[in-house]
Protein backbone atom coordinates (compact mmCIF):
# COMPACT_ATOMS: atom_id res chain seq x y z
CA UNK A 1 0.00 0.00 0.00
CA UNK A 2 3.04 2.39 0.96
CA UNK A 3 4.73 1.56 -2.45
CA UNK A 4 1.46 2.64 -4.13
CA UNK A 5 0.74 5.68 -2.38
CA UNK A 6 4.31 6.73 -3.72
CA UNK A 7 4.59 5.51 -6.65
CA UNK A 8 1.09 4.74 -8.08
CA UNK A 9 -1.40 7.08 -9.39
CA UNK A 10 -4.14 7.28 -7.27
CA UNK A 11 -7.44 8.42 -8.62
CA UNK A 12 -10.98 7.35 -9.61
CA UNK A 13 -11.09 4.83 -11.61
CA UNK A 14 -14.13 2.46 -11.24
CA UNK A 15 -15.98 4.52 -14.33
CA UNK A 16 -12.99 4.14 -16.68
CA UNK A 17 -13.56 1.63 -19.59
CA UNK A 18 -17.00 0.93 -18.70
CA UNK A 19 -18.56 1.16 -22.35
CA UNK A 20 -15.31 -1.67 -23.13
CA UNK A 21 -16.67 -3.76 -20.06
CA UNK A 22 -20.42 -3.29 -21.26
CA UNK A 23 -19.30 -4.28 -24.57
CA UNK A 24 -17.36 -7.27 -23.39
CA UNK A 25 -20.21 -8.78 -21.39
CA UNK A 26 -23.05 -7.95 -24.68
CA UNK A 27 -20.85 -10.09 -26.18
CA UNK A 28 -20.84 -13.45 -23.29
CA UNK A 29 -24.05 -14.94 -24.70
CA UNK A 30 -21.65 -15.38 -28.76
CA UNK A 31 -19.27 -17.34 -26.53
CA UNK A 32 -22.04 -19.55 -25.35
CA UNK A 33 -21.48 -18.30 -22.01
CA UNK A 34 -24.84 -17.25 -19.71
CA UNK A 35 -23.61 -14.64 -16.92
CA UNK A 36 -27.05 -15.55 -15.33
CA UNK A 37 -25.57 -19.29 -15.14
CA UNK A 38 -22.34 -18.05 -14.08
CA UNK A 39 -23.46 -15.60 -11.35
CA UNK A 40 -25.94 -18.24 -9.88
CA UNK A 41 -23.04 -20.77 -9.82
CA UNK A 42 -20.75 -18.71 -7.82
CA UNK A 43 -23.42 -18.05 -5.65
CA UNK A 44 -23.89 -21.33 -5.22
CA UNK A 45 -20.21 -22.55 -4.49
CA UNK A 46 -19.89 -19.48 -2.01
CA UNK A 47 -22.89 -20.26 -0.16
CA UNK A 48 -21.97 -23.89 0.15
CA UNK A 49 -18.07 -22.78 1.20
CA UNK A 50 -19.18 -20.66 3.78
CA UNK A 51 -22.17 -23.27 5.31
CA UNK A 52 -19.20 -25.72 5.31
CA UNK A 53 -17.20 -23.97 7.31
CA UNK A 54 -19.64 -21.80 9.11
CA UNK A 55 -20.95 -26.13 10.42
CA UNK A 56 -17.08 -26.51 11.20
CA UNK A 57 -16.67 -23.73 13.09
CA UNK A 58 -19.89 -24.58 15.35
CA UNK A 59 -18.83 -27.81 16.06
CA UNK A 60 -15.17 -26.91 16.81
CA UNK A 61 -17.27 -24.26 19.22
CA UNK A 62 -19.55 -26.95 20.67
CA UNK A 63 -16.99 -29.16 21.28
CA UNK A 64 -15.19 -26.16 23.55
CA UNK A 65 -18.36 -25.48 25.31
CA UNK A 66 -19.00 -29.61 26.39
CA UNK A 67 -15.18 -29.81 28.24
């Protein structure tokens, strides 16, 4: 972070290149890819990450609690 502060450029930047991003994403559906299927999927794998380890955590906490 030091380095960039120094070095780097800091400025605005989230609204650069948007019509290239727009663009880029119109285009997902010729590639045969859905960003619909591809948003709900990493939903889904996040979701099941963090109930797997959210579980682990409780018992790891349960286990604590009984001693």
């Amino acid at each position: 972070m030091l380095l960039r502060i120094k070095h780097g450029e800091p400025k605005d930047r989230i609204e650069q290149e948007v019509v290239k991003a727009r663009r880029m994403l119109d285009r997902l559906p010729e590639l045969g890819i859905s960003i619909d299927k591809v948003t709900q999927q990493l939903e889904d794998e996040g979701v099941e990450k963090f109930s797997t380890s959210f579980d682990k955590l409780m018992g790891t906490l349960e286990k604590a609690l009984k001693k």
